[in-house]
C-alpha atoms as a PDB file:
ATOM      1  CA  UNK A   1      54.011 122.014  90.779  1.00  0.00           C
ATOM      2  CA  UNK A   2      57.918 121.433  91.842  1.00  0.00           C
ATOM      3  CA  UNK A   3      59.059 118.394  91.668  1.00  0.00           C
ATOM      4  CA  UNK A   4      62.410 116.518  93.056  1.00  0.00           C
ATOM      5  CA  UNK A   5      64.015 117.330  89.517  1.00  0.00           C
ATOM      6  CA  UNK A   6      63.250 121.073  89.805  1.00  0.00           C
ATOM      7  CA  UNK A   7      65.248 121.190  93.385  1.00  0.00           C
ATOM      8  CA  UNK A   8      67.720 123.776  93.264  1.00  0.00           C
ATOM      9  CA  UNK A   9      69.986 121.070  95.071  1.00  0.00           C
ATOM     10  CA  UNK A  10      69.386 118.510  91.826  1.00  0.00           C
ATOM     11  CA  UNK A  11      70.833 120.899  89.806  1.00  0.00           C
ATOM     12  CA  UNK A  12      73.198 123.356  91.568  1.00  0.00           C
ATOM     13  CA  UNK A  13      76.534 123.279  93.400  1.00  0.00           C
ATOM     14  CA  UNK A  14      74.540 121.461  96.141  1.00  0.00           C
ATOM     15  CA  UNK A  15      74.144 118.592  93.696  1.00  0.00           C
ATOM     16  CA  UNK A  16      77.732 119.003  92.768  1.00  0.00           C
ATOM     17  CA  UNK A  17      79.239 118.846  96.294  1.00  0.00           C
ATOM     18  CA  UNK A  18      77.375 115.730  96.507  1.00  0.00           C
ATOM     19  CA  UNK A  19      78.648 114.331  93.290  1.00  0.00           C
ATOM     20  CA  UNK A  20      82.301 115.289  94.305  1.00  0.00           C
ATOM     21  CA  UNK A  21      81.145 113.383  97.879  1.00  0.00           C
ATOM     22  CA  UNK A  22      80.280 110.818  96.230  1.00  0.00           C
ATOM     23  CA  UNK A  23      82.661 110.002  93.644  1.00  0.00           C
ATOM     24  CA  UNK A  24      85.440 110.361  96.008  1.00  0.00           C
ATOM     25  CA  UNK A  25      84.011 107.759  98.395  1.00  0.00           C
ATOM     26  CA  UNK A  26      83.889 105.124  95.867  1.00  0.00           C
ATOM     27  CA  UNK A  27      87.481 106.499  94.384  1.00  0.00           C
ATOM     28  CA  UNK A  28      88.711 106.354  96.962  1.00  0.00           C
ATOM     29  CA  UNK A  29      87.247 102.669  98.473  1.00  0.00           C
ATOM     30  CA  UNK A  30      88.688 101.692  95.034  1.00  0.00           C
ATOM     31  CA  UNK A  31      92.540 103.388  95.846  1.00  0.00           C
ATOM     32  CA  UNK A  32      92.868 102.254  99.114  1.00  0.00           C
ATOM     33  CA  UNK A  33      91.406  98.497  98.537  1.00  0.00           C
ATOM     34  CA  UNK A  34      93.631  98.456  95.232  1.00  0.00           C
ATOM     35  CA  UNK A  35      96.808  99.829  96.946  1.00  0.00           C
ATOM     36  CA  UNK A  36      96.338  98.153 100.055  1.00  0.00           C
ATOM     37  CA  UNK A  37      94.991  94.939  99.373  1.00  0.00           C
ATOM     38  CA  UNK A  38      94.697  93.766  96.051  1.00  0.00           C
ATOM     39  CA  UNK A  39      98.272  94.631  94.916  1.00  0.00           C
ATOM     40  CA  UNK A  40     100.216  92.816  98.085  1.00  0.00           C
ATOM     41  CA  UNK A  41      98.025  90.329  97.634  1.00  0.00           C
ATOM     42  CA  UNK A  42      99.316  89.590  93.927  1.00  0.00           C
ATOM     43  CA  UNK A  43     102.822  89.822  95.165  1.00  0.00           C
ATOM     44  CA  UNK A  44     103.377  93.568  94.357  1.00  0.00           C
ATOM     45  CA  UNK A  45     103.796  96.565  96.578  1.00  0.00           C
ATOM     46  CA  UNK A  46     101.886  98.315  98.919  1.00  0.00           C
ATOM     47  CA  UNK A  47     100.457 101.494  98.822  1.00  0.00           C
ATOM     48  CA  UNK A  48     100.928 103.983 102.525  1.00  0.00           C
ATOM     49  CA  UNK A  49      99.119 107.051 101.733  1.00  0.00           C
ATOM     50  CA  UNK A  50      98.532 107.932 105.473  1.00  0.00           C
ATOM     51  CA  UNK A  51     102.316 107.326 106.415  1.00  0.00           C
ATOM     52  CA  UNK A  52     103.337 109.759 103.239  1.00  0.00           C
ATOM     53  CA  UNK A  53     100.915 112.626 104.354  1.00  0.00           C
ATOM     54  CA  UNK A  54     102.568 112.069 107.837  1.00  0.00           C
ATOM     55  CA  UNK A  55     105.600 112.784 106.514  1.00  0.00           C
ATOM     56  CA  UNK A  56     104.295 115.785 104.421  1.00  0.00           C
ATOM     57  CA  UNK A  57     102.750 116.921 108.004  1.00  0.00           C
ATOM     58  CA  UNK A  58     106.282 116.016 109.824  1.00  0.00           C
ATOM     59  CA  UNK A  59     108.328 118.202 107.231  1.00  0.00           C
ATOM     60  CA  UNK A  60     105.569 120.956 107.093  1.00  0.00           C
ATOM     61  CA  UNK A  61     105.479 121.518 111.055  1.00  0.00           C
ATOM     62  CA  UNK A  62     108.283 119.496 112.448  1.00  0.00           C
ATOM     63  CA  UNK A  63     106.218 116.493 114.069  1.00  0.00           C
ATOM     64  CA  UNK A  64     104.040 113.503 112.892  1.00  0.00           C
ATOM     65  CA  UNK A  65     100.551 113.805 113.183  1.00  0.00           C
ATOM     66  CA  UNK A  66      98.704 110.405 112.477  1.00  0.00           C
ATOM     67  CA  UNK A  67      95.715 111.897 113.188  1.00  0.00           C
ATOM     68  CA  UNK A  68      95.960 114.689 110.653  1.00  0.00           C
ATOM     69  CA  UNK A  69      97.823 112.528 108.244  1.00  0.00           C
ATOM     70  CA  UNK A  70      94.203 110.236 108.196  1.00  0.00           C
ATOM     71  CA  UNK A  71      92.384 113.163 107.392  1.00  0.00           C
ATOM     72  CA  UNK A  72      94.678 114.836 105.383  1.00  0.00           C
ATOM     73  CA  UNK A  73      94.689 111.621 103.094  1.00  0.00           C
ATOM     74  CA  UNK A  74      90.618 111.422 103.145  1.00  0.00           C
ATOM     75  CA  UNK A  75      90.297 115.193 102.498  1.00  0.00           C
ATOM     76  CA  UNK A  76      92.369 114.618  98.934  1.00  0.00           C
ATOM     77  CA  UNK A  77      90.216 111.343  98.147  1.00  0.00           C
ATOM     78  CA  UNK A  78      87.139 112.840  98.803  1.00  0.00           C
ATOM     79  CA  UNK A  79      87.525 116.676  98.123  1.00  0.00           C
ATOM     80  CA  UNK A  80      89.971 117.981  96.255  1.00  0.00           C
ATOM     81  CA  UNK A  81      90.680 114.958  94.143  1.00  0.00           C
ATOM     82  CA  UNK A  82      87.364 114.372  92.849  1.00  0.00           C
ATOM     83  CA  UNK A  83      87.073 118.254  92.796  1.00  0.00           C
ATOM     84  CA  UNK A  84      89.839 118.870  90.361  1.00  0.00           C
ATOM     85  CA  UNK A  85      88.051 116.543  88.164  1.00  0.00           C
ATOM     86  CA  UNK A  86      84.519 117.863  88.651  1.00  0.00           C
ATOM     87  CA  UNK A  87      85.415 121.695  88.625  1.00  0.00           C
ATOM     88  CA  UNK A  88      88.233 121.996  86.701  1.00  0.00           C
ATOM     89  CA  UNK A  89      90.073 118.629  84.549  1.00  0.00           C
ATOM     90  CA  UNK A  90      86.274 117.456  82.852  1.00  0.00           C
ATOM     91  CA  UNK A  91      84.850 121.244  82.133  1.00  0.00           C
ATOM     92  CA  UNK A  92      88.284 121.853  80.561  1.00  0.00           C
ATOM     93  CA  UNK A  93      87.999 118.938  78.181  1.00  0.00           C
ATOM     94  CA  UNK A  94      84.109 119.680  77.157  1.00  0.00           C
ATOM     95  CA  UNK A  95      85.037 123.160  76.662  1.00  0.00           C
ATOM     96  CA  UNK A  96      88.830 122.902  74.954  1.00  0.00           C
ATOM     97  CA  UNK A  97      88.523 119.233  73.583  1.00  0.00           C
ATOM     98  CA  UNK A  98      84.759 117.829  73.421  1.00  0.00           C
ATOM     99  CA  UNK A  99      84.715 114.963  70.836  1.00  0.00           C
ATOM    100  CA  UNK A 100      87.631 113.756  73.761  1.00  0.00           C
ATOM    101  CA  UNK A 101      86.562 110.610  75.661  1.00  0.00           C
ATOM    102  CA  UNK A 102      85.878 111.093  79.007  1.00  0.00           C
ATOM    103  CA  UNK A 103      88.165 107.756  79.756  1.00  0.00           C
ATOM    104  CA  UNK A 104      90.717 109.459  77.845  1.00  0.00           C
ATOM    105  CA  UNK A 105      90.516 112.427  79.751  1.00  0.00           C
ATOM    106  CA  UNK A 106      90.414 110.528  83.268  1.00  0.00           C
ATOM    107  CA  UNK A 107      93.205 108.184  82.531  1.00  0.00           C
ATOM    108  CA  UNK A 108      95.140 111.383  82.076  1.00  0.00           C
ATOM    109  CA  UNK A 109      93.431 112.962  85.283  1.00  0.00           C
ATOM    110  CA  UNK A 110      95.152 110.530  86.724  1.00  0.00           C
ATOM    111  CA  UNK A 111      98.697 110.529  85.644  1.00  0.00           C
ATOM    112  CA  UNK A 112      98.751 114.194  86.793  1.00  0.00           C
ATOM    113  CA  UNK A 113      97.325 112.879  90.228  1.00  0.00           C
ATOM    114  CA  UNK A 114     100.152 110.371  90.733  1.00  0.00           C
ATOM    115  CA  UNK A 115     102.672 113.323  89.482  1.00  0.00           C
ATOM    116  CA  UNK A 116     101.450 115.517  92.366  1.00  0.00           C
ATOM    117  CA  UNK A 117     101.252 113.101  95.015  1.00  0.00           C
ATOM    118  CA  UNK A 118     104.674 111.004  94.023  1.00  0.00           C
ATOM    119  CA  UNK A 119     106.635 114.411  92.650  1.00  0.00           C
ATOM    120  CA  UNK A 120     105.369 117.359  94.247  1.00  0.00           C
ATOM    121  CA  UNK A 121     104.157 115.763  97.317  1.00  0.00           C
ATOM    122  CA  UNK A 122     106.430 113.000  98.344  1.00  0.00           C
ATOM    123  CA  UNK A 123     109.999 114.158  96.623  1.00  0.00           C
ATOM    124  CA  UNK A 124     109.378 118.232  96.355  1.00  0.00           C
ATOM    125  CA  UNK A 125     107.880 118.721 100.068  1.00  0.00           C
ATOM    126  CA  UNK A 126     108.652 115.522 102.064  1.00  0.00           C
ATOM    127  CA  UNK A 127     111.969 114.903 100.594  1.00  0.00           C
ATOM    128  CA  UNK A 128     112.129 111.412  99.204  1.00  0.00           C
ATOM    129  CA  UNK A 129     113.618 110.731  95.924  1.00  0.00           C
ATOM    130  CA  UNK A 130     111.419 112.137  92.815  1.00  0.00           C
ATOM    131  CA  UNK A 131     108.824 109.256  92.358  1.00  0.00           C
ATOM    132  CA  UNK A 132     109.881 107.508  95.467  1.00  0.00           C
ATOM    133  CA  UNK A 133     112.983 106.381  93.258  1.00  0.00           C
ATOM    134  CA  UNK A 134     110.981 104.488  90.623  1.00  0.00           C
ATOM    135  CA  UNK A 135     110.421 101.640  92.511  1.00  0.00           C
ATOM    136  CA  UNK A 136     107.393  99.020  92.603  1.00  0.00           C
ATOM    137  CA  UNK A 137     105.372 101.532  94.862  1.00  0.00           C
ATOM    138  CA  UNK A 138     105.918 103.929  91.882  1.00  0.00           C
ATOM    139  CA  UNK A 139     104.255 102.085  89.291  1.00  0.00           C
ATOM    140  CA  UNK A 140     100.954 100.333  92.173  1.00  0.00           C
ATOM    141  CA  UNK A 141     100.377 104.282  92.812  1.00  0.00           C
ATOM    142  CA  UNK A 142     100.667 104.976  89.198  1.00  0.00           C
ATOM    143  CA  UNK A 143      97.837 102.646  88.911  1.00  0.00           C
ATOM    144  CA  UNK A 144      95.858 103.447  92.028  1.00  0.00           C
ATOM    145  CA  UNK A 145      96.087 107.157  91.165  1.00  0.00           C
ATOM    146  CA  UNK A 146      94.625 106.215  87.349  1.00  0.00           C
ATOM    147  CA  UNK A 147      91.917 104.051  88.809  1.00  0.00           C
ATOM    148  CA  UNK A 148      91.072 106.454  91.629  1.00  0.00           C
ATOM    149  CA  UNK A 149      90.793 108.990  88.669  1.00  0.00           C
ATOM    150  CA  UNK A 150      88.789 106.738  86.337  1.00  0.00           C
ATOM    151  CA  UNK A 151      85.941 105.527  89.571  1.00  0.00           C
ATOM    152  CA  UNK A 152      85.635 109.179  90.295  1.00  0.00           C
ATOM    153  CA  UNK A 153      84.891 110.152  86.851  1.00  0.00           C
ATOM    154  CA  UNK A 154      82.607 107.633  86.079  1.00  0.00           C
ATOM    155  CA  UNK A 155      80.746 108.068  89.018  1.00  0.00           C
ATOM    156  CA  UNK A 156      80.538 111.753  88.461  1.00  0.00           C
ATOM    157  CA  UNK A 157      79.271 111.043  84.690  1.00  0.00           C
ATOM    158  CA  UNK A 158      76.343 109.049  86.179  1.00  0.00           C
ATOM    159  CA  UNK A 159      75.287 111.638  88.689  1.00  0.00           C
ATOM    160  CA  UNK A 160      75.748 114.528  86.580  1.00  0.00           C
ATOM    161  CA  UNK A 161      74.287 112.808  83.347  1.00  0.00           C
END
């Protein structure tokens, strides 16, 4: 007799590209309320994703695009983000560095996300200063990018057991 456990979707990349589905959603809830809400609110910056993948869009084809900027944001939060950690950052450390914590591990997920978004995005291809000139911004999306990176990995720990 088969039973739900024994679906090939429980336990192949169907299960997976719900995991990575799933763990970006609440990643990226967690980012955007973070960046958006909770650090203005406490007097600090504010995070703009959408208007930095406009400007990504803007120097890639010569024109905003705030529709394609909104999904260009989403698409990182909910698919390649979360991907990088469930395909490629977490099977690294089990394989390379196992006795590693897994909050080690994210928390340094997620200092390579805010490098790429804040270095190679926003200074290397949209031409603002490297890190958006160490500013407040630079240190909310430090911590937006760590606790995107940290929700996502938990969340992918608890699906994928």
């Amino acid at each position: 007799m088969t039973t739900l456990t024994d679906s090939p979707i429980e336990t192949g990349l169907g299960h997976k590209i719900v995991t990575m589905l799933t763990a970006g959603a609440f990643a990226t809830v967690a980012f955007d309320f973070f960046g958006q809400s909770l650090s203005p609110g406490l007097g600090f910056a504010s995070l703009a994703p959408v208007p930095l993948a406009n400007q990504v869009i803007q120097t890639l084809t010569g024109a905003p695009f705030e529709p394609g900027a909104q999904f260009l944001h989403y698409m990182a939060g909910m698919i390649a983000y979360p991907g990088g950690w469930l395909f490629l950052a977490e099977p690294l450390r089990r394989r390379v560095l196992p006795d590693f914590p897994w909050l080690g591990a994210a928390v340094i997920y997620g200092v390579a996300l805010w490098v790429f978004a804040l270095f190679i995005m926003a200074s290397l291809i949209a031409g603002n200063p490297p890190f958006l000139g160490f500013t407040g911004i630079t240190w909310v999306a430090l911590i937006g990018h760590v606790l995107f990176a940290v929700v996502a990995a938990y969340v992918a720990r608890r699906r994928e057991g």
